[in-house]
Protein backbone atom coordinates (compact mmCIF):
# COMPACT_ATOMS: atom_id res chain seq x y z
CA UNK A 1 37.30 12.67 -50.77
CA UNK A 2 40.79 14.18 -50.12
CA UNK A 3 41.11 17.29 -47.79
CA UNK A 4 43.74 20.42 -49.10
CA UNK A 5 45.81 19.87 -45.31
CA UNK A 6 46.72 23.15 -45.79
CA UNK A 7 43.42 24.57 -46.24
CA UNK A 8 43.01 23.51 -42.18
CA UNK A 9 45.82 24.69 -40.79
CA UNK A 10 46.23 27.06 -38.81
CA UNK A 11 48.46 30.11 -38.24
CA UNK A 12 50.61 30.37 -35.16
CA UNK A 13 48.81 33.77 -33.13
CA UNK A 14 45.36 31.39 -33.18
CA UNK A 15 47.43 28.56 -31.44
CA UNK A 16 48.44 31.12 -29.00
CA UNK A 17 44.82 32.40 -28.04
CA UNK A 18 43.77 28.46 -28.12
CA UNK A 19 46.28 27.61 -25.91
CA UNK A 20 45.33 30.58 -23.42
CA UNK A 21 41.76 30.10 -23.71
CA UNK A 22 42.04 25.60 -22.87
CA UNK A 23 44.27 26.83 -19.52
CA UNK A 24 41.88 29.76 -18.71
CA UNK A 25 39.12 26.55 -18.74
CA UNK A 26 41.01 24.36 -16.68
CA UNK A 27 41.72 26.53 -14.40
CA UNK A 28 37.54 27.60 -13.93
CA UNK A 29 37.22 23.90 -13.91
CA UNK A 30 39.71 23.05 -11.04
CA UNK A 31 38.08 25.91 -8.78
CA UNK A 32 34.58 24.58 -9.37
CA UNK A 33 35.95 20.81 -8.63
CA UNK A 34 36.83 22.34 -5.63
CA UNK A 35 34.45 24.17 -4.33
CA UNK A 36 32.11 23.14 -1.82
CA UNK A 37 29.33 20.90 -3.62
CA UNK A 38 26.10 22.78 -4.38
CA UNK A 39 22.34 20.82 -3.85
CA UNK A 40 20.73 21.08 -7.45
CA UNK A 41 16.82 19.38 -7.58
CA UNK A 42 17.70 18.93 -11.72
CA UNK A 43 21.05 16.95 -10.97
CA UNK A 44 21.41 13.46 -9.91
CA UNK A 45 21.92 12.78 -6.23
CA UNK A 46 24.59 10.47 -4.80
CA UNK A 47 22.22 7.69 -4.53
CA UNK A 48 20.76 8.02 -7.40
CA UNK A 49 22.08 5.47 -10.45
CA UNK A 50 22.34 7.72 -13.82
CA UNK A 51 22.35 5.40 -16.04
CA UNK A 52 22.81 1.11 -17.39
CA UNK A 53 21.31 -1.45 -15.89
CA UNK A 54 21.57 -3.78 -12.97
CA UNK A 55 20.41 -7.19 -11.33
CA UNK A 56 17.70 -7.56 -9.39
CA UNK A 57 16.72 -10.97 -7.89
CA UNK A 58 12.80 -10.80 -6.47
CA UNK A 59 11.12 -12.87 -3.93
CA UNK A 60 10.92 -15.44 -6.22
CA UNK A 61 13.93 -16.81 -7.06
CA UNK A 62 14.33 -15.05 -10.27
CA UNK A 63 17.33 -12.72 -11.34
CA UNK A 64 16.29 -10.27 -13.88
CA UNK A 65 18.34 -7.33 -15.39
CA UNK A 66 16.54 -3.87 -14.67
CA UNK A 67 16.90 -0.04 -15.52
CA UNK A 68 19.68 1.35 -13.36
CA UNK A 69 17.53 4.33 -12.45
CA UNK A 70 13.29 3.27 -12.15
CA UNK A 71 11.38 6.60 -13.00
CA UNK A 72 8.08 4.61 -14.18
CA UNK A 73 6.38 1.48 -12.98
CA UNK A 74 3.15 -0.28 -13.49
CA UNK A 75 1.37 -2.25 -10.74
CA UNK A 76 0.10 -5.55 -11.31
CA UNK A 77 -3.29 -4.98 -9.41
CA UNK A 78 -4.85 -3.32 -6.69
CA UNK A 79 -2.33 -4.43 -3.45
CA UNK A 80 0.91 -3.66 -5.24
CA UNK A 81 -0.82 -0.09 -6.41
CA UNK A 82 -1.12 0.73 -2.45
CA UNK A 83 2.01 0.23 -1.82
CA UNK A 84 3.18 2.51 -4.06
CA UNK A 85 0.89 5.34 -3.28
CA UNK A 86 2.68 5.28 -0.01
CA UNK A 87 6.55 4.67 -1.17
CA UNK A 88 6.96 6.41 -4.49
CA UNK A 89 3.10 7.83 -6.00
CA UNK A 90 5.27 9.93 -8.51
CA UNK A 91 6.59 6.76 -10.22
CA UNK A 92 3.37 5.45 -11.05
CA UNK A 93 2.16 5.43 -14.38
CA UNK A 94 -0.35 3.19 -14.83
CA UNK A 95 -3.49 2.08 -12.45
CA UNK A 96 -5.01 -1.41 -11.89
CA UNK A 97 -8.32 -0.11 -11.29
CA UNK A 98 -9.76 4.01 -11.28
CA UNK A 99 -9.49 5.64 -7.69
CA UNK A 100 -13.28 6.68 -7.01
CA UNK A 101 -14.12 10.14 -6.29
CA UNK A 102 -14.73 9.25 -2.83
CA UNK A 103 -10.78 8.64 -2.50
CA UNK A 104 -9.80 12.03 -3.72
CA UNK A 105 -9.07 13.05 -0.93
CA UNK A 106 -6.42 11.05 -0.21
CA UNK A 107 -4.74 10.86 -3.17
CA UNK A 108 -2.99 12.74 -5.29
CA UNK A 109 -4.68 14.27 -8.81
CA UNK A 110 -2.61 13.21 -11.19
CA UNK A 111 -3.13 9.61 -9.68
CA UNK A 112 -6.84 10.14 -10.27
CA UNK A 113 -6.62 10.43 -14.20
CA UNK A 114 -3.75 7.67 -15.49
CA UNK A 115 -4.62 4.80 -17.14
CA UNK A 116 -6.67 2.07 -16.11
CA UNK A 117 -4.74 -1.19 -17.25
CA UNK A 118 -6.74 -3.70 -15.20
CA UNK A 119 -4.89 -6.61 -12.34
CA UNK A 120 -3.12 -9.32 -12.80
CA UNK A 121 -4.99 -11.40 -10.29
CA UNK A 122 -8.25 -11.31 -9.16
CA UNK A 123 -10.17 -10.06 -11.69
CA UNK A 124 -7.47 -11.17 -14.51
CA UNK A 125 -8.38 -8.45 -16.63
CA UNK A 126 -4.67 -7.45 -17.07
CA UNK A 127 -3.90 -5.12 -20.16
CA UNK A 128 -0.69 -6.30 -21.13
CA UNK A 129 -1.06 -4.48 -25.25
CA UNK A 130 -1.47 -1.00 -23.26
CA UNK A 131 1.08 -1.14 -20.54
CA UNK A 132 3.73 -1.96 -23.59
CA UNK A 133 1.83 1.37 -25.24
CA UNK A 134 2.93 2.88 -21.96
CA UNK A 135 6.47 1.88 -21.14
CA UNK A 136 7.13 1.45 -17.55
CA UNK A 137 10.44 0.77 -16.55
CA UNK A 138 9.06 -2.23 -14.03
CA UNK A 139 5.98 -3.90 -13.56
CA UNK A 140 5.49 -4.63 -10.22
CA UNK A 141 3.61 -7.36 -7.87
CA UNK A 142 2.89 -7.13 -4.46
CA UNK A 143 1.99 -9.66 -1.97
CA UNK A 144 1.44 -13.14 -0.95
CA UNK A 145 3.03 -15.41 -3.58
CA UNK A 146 0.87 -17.88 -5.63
CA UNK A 147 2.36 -21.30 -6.05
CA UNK A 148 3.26 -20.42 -10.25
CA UNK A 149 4.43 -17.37 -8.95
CA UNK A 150 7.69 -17.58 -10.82
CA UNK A 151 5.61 -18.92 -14.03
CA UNK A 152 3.36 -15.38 -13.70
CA UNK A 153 5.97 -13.06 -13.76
CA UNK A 154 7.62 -14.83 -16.90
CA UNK A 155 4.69 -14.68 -18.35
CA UNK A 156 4.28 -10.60 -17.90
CA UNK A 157 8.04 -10.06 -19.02
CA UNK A 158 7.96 -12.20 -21.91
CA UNK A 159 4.62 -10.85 -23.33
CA UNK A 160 6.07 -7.29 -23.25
CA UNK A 161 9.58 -7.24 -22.99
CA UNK A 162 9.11 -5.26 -19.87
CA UNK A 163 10.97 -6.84 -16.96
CA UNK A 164 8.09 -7.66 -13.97
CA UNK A 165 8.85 -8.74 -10.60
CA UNK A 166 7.25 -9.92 -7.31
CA UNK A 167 8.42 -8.62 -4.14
CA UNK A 168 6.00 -10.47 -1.08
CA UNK A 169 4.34 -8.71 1.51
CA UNK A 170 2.52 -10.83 3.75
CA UNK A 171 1.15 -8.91 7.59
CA UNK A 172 4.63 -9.84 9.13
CA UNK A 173 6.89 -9.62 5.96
CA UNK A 174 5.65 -6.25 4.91
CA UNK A 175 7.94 -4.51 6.76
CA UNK A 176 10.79 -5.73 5.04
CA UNK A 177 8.55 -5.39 1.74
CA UNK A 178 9.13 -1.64 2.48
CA UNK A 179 12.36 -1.70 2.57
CA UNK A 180 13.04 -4.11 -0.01
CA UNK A 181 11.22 -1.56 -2.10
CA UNK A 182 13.31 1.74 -1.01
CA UNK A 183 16.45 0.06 -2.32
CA UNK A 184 14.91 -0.81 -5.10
CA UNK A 185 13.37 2.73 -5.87
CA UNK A 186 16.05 4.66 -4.31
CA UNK A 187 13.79 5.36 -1.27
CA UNK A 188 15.15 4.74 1.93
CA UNK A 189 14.50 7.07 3.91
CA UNK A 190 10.77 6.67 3.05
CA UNK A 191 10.88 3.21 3.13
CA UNK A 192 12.35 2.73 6.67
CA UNK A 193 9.77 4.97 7.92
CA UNK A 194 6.93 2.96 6.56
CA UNK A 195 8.42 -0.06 7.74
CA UNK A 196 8.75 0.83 11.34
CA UNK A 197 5.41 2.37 11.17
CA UNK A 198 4.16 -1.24 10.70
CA UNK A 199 6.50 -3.02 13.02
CA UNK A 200 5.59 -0.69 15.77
CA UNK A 201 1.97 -1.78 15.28
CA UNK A 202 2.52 -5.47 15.31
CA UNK A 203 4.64 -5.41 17.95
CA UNK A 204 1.61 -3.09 19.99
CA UNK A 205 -0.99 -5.80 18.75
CA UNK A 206 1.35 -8.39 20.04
CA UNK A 207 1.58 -7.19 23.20
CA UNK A 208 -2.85 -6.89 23.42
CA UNK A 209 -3.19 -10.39 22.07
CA UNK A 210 -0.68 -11.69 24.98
CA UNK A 211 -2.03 -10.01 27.32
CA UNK A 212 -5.87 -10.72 26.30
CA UNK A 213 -5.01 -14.68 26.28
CA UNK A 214 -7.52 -16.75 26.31
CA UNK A 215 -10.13 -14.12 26.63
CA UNK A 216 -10.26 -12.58 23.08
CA UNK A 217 -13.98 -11.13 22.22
CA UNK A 218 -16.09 -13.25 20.23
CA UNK A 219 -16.79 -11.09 17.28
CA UNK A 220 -18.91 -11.18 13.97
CA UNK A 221 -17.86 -9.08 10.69
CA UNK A 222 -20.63 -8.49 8.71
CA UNK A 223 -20.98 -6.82 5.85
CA UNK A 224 -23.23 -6.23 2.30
CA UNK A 225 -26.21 -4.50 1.69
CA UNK A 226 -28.24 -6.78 4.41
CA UNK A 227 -25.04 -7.47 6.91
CA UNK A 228 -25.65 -11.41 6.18
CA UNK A 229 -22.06 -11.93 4.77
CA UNK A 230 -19.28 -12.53 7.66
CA UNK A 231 -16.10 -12.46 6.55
CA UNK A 232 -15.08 -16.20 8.11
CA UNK A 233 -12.23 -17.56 9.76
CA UNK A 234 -9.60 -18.86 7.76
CA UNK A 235 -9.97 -16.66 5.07
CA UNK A 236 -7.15 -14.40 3.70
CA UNK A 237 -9.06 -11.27 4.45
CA UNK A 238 -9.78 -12.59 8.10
CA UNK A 239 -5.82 -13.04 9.50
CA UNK A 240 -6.18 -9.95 11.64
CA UNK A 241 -9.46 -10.54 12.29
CA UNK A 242 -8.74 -14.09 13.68
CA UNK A 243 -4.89 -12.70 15.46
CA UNK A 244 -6.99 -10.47 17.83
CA UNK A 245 -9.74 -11.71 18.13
CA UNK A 246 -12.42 -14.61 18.33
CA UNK A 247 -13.87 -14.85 14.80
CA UNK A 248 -17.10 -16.61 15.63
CA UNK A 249 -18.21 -17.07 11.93
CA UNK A 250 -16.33 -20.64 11.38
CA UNK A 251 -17.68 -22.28 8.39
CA UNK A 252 -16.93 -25.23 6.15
CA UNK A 253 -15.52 -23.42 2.74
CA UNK A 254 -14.35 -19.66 3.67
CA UNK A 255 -14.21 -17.30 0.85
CA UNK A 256 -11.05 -16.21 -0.44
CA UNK A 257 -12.93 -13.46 -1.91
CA UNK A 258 -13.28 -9.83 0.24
CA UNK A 259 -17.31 -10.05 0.21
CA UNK A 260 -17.28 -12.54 2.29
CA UNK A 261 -19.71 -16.31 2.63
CA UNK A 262 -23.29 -15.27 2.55
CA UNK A 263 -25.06 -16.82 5.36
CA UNK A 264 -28.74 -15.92 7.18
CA UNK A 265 -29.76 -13.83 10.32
CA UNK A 266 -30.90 -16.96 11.77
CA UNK A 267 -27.16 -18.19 11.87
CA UNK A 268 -25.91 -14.97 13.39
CA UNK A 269 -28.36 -15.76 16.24
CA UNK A 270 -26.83 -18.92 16.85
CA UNK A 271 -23.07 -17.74 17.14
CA UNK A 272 -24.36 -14.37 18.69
CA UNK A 273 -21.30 -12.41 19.41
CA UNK A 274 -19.86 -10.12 21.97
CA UNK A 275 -19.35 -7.44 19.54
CA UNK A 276 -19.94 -6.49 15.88
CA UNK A 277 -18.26 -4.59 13.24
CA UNK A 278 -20.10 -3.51 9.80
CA UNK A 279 -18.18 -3.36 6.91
CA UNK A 280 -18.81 0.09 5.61
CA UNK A 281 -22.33 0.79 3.49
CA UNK A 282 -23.85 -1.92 5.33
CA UNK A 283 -26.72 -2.18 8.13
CA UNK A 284 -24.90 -0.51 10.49
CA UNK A 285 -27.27 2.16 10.78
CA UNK A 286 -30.23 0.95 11.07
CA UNK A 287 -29.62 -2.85 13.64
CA UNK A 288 -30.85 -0.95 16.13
CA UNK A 289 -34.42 -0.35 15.02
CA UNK A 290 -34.58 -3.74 13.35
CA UNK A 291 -36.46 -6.84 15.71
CA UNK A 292 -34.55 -9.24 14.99
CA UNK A 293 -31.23 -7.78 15.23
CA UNK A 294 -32.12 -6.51 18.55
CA UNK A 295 -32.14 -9.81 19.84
CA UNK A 296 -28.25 -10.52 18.95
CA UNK A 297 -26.69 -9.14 22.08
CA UNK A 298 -24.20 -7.31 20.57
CA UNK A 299 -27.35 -4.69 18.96
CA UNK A 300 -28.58 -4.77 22.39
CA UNK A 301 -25.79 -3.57 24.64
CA UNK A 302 -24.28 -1.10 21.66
CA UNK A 303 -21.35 -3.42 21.29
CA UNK A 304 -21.18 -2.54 17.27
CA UNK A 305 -19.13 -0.72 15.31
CA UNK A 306 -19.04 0.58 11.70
CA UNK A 307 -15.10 0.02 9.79
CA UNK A 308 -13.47 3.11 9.39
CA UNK A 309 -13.30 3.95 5.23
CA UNK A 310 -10.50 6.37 3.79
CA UNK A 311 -9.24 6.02 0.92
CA UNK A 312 -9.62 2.31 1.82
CA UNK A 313 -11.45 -0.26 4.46
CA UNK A 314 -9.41 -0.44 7.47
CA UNK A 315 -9.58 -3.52 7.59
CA UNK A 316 -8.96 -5.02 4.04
CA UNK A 317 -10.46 -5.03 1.10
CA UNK A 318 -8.01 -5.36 -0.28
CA UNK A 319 -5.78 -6.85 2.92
CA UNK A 320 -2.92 -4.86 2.16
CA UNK A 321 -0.79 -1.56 4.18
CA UNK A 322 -4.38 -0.46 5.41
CA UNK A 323 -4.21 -3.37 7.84
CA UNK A 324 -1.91 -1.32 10.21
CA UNK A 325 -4.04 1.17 10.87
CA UNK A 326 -7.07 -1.36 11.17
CA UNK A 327 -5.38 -3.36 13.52
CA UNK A 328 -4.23 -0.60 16.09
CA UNK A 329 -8.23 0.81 15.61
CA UNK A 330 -9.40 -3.00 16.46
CA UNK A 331 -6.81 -3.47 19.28
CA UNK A 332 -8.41 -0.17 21.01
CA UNK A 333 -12.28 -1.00 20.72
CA UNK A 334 -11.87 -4.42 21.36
CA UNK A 335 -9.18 -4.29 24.64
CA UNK A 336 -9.04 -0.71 25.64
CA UNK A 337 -7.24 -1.19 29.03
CA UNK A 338 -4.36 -2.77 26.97
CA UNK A 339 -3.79 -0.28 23.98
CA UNK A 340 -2.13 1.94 25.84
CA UNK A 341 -1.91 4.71 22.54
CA UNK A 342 -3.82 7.27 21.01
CA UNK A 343 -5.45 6.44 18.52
CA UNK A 344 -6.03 9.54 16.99
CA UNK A 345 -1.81 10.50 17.27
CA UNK A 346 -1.44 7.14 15.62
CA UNK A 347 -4.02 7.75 12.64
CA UNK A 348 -2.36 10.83 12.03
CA UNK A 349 1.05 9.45 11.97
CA UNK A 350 -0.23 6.38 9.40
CA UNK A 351 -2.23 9.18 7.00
CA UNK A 352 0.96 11.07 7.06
CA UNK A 353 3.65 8.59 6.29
CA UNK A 354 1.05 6.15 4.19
CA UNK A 355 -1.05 9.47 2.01
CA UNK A 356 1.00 12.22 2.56
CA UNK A 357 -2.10 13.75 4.23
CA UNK A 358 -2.22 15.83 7.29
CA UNK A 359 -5.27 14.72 9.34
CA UNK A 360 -6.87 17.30 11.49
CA UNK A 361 -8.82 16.09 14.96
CA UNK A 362 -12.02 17.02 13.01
CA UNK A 363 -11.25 14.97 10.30
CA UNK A 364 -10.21 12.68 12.61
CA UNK A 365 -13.37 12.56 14.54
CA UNK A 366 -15.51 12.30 11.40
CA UNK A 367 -13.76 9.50 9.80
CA UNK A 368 -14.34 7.50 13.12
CA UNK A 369 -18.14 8.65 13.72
CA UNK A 370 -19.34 5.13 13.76
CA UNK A 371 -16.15 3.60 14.92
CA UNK A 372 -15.40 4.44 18.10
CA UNK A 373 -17.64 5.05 20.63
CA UNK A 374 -20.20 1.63 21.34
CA UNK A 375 -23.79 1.92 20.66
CA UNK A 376 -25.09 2.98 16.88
CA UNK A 377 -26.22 5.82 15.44
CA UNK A 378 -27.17 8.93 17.54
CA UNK A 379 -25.05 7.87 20.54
C-alpha cells in the first residue's frame, strides 16, 4: 500500500508547539533524575533483578540457568518447605504436605490453603503434572544430599521444564544454607539473621558438650502411642541427640525413619537411663502411675520430660531448622549449670526470626508445661 506523503505532513506552527512541548519534557525529566530518590513498595529495589535470567550452580555440582527475579517456588518435601517458612513464606506456592490445624498458629493463612503437591523423598509421592499446572519459578531441595543427588534434580527439571535445585543443609552447614538462600532469593538481611541465630546455638552447645566431657547423661527418647520406640543412635534423626548427650538406645539396624526402632519395656529396663524425654502424644503422662515404668529410675526421681511441639517437634521430625531451638532446650535440662542463657529470651528470639511470631511468657510457659521442670504431670 502506498501512503499520499503529503497527507502526513505537517504544517510548520505544530512543529513549533512539538518542539516546545519535547523540551518542556526533558526538562521535568532532568529535575526528577535529580531529585533525591523516593522509596516506592510497587518499584523494584536496588537489589532486586527486574528481569532475564542468570546462572546458578547448587550444591551439587550442577549449573542451571534461572529466572533473574524468583517470585514463586515449590519445595521438594517437608525439610526444604521449613526453610522457607522462615526465609521467604510469601514465595511459596506450593506445599509438600497440608499444615494441620494444630500449626495455625504459627503459620501464616494463606500457607494453610495452597496446594498439596506431595515430597520428593520420603514418601515419593511427588506431583510433578500439578506443580507444571502451577508454575513456580524454582523447585527447591533442602538438605542432606543423597548419593544420585545430581541424577534427582535432573530428573525434576527435565520432567517439567522447571529448573530444580539442591542447596544442602546439614546441623553445621545450615548456616551457610541460609545464606546461600538470601542471595539466591534476594534476602539477606533475613538470611544472615537466621544464620547467626543457628551459629550462636552451636557454638553455645559446643561449649556444654566440652565442658560436660565425659559425663554426658545417659538418656532414652521414647516415643509412640506406648513410648516403646527410641529413636537410636546412629540414626539421622538422633545427631543431636547423640552430640549432647549419651543415647543409651544402641541397636544393631537404627531406623532412618523419624518413628523410631520399636523395641519392649523389658529392654528399657536393661539400659535404664538417667533421664527421659517423650516424644510428644506419647506416655508421658501417665509413666508415673504405671508399675513397671516406675521401676526405670528416670520415672522414679522425675528425671522425664515431654518434647516441646510448635508448629514442629523440637527435636526433629523432620530434623530440620527446629533443631536449634531443640538443642539450646536439651542443653538447659540436661546441663543447667553450663547453659548459661535464658531459655525463654532465646525461644522468643527463634519464634521471631524462624515464624514471624511474637511469643509471650504465657505462651512461653505453656508450650514448655511438660518440658521444663523434672518430675511429670502435676509437678
Amino acid at each position: 500500500m502506498k501512503y499520499n506523503t503529503n497527507q502526513y505532513r505537517p504544517n510548520r506552527s505544530i512543529l513549533f508547539y512539538r518542539g516546545l512541548l519535547c523540551s518542556v519534557l526533558f526538562l521535568a525529566l532532568s529535575l526528577q533524575l535529580n531529585a533525591a530518590p523516593r522509596k516506592d513498595v510497587s518499584a523494584p529495589q536496588p537489589s532486586e533483578t527486574v528481569s532475564g535470567t542468570r546462572s546458578f550452580t547448587d550444591s551439587s555440582g550442577r549449573t542451571l540457568e534461572i529466572p533473574g527475579k524468583i517470585t514463586k517456588i515449590s519445595p521438594s518435601g517437608s525439610l526444604a518447605q521449613m526453610f522457607l517458612l522462615a526465609i521467604a513464606p510469601d514465595l511459596i506456592c506450593t506445599v509438600s504436605s497440608a499444615y494441620s490445624p494444630d500449626q495455625a498458629e504459627f503459620v501464616p493463612d494463606y500457607l494453610m490453603n495452597l496446594p498439596v503437591v506431595g515430597q520428593f523423598y520420603g514418601s515419593r509421592d511427588l506431583n510433578p503434572e500439578e506443580i507444571a499446572r502451577i508454575g513456580p519459578d524454582l523447585v527447591i531441595d533442602i538438605g542432606e544430599p543423597k548419593d544420585s543427588i545430581a541424577q534427582d534434580m535432573d530428573a525434576i527439571t527435565q520432567s517439567i521444564a522447571i529448573p530444580a535445585i539442591h542447596i544442602t543443609a546439614t546441623l553445621r552447614s545450615t548456616p551457610q544454607a541460609f545464606r546461600t538462600l538470601g542471595q539466591l532469593l534476594d534476602r539477606e538481611e533475613q538470611g544472615e539473621k537466621l544464620a547467626l541465630f543457628c551459629e550462636k546455638a552451636l557454638s553455645r552447645v559446643d561449649d556444654i558438650v566440652a565442658k560436660a566431657g565425659n559425663n554426658k547423661k545417659e538418656l532414652l527418647y521414647c516415643l509412640g502411642p506406648r513410648g516403646i520406640n527410641v529413636l537410636a543412635a546412629g540414626s539421622f534423626h538422633t545427631e543431636v541427640l547423640d552430640w549432647i548427650a549419651n543415647n543409651k538406645a544402641v541397636v544393631d539396624n537404627p531406623s532412618s525413619r523419624g518413628s523410631g526402632n520399636e523395641t519392649n519395656l523389658e529392654q528399657i529396663l536393661l539400659w535404664d537411663p538417667e533421664l527421659i524425654i517423650f516424644g510428644p502424644d506419647s506416655v508421658y503422662s501417665s509413666v508415673a502411675a504405671d508399675p513397671t515404668w516406675k521401676q526405670l529410675r528416670a520415672i522414679r526421681t522425675g528425671a522425664y520430660y515431654e518434647v516441646p511441639q510448635g508448629p514442629y517437634n523440637w527435636m526433629g521430625t523432620p530434623p530440620s531448622i527446629n533443631r536449634y531451638i531443640g538443642m539450646l532446650w536439651l542443653g538447659k535440662i540436661l546441663y543447667p549449670q553450663y547453659a548459661q542463657y535464658d531459655l525463654y529470651t532465646e525461644t522468643a528470639e527463634y519464634y521471631r526470626l524462624f515464624y514471624g511470631r511474637e511469643l509471650s511468657r504465657e505462651r512461653y510457659e505453656r508450650l514448655t508445661a511438660n518440658s521444663i521442670s523434672a518430675g511429670g504431670p502435676g509437678k
